[in-house]
Protein backbone atom coordinates (compact mmCIF):
# COMPACT_ATOMS: atom_id res chain seq x y z
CA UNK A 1 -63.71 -5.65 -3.96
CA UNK A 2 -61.62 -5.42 -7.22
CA UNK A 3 -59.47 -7.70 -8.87
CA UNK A 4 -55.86 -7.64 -8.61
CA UNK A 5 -55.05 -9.77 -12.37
CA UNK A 6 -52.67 -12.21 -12.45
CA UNK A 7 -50.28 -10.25 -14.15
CA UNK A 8 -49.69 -8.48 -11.73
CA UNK A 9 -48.60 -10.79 -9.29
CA UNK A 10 -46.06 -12.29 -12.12
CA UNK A 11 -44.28 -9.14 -12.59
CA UNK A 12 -44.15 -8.64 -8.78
CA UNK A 13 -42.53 -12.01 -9.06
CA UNK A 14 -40.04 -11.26 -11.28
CA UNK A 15 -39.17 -8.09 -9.85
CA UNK A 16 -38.43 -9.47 -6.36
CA UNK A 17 -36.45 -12.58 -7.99
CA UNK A 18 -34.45 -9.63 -10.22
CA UNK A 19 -33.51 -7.75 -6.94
CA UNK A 20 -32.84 -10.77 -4.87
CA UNK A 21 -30.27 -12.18 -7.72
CA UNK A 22 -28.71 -8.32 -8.20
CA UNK A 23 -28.12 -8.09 -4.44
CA UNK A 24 -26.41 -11.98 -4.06
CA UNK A 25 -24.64 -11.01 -7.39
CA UNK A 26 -23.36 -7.69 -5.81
CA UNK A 27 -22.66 -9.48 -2.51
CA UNK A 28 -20.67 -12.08 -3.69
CA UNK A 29 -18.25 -9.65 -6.19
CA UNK A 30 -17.51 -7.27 -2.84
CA UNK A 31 -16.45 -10.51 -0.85
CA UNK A 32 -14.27 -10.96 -4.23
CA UNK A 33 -13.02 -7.94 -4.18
CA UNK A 34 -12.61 -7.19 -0.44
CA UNK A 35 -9.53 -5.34 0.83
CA UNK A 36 -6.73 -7.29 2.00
CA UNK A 37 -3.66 -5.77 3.39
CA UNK A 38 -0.11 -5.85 1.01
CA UNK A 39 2.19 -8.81 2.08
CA UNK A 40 4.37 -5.79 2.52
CA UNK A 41 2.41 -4.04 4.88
CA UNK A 42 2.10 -7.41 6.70
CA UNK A 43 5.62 -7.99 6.95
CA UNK A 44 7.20 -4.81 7.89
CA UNK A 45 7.33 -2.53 10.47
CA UNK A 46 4.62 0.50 10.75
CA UNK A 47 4.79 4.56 11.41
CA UNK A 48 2.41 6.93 11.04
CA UNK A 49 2.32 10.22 9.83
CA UNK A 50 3.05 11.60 13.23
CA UNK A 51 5.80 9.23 14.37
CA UNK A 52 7.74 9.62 11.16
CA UNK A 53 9.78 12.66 12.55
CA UNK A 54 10.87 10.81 15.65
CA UNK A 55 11.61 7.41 13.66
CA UNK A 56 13.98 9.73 11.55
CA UNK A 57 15.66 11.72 14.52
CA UNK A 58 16.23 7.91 16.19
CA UNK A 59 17.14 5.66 12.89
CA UNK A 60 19.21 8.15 10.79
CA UNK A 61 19.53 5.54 8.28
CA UNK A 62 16.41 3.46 6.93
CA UNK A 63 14.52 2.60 3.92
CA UNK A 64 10.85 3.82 4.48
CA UNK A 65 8.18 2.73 1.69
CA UNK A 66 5.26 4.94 1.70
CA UNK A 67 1.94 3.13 -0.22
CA UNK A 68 -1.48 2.22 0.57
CA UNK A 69 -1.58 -0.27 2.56
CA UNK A 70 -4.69 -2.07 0.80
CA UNK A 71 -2.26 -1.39 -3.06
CA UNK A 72 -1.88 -5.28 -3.83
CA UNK A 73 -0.67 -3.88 -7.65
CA UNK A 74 3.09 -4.38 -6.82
CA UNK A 75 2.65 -7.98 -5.20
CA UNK A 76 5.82 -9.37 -7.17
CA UNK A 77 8.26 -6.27 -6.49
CA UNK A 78 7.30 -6.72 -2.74
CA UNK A 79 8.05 -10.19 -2.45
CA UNK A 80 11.09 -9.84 -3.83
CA UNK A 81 12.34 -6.81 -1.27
CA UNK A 82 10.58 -9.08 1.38
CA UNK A 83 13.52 -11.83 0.63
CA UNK A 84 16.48 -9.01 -0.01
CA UNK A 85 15.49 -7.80 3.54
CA UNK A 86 15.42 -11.37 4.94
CA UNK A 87 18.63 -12.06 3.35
CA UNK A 88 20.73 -9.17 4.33
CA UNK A 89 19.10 -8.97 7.87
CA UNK A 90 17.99 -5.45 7.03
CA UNK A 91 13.74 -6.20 8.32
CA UNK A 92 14.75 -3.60 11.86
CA UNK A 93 15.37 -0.84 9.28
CA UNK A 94 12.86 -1.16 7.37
CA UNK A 95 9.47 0.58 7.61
CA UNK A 96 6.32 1.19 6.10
CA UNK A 97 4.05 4.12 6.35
CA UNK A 98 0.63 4.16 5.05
CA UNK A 99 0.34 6.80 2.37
CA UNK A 100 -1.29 10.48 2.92
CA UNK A 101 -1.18 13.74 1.54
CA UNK A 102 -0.27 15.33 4.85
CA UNK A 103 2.80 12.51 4.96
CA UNK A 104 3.85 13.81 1.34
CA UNK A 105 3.73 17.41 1.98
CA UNK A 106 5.90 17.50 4.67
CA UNK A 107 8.49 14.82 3.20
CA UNK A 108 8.31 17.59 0.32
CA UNK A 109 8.76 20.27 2.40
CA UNK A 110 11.09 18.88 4.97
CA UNK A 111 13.43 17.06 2.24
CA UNK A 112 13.11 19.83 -1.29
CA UNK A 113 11.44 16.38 -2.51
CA UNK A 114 8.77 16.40 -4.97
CA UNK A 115 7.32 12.94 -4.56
CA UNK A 116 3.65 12.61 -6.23
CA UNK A 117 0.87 10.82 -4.36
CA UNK A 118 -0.20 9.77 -8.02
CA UNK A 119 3.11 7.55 -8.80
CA UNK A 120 2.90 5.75 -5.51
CA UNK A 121 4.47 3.25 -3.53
CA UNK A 122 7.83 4.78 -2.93
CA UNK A 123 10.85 4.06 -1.57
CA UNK A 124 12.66 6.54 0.74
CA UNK A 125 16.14 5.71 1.09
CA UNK A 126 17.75 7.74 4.41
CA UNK A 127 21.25 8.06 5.81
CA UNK A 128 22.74 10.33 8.06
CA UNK A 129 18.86 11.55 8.42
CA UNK A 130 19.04 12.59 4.97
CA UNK A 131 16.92 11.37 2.14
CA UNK A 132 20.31 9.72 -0.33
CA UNK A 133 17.73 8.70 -2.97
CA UNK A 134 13.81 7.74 -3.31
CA UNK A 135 12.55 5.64 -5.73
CA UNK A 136 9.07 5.37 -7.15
CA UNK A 137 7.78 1.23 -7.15
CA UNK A 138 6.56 -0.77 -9.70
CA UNK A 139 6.86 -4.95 -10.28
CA UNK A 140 8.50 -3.92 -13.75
CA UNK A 141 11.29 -2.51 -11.12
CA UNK A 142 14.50 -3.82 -10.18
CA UNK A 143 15.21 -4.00 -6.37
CA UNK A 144 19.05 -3.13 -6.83
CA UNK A 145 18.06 -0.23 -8.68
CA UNK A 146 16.17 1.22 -6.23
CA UNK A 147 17.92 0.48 -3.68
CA UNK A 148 21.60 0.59 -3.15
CA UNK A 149 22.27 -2.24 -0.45
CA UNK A 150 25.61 -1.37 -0.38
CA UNK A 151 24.90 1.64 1.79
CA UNK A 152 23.35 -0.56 4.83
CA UNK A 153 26.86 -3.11 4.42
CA UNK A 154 28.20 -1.92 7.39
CA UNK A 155 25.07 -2.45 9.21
CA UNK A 156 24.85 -6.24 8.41
């Protein structure tokens, strides 16, 4: 029988002690890096895609923020609309709809919008079932700028 050398059996070694520490590293920056939901998307209420017709028919005036709902990038903008909402009781018109191309066509198409899935989150601001102005997000934004709270003052 022949002789396996000892080399061998040290590069074996080190090859099963390379992939072992690769696959804890890799392991350990997915945990990291694991999707959590936007406070946003916690907080608010929820459509989809094929409820967002009847939502409009039966709240003719809402704000609707359309973004991924794993898009943590706008964290400090979303806090902040999270406490204008608290404070001016406006949470039950509020909703949030998970982001699609589908969604964004027909918004497009139903409104003579021309929102881009590219620039997203953004706001949707609706009364009298008609879009009054839409906004794109970002945390260098101002919430009074995108969104006129004096419209909802007679619903507070």
């Amino acid at each position: 029988m022949k002789q396996i050398p000892k080399k061998n059996y040290i590069i074996l070694f080190f090859i099963i002690l390379f992939t072992l520490t690769l696959t804890i590293a890799l392991s350990n920056g997915y945990k990291s890096k694991k999707l959590s939901e936007s406070a946003l998307y916690m907080y608010s209420n929820k459509i989809t895609y094929k409820e967002f017709d009847v939502y409009v028919t039966e709240h003719p005036d809402s704000i609707i923020y359309i973004s991924n709902k794993y898009d943590n990038s706008n964290e400090e903008i979303e806090l902040k609309l999270i406490d204008r909402l608290e404070k001016l009781n406006l949470k039950n018109y509020f909703v949030y709809i998970n982001a699609s191309n589908k969604l964004l066509n027909k918004i497009n198409k139903e409104y003579k919008l021309k929102i881009d899935i590219n620039k997203l989150p953004v706001i949707l601001v609706i009364l009298d079932n008609q879009v009054a102005n839409y906004s794109y997000v970002g945390d260098n934004s101002n919430i009074d700028d995108i969104i006129d709270f004096g419209d909802f003052e007679w619903l507070i």
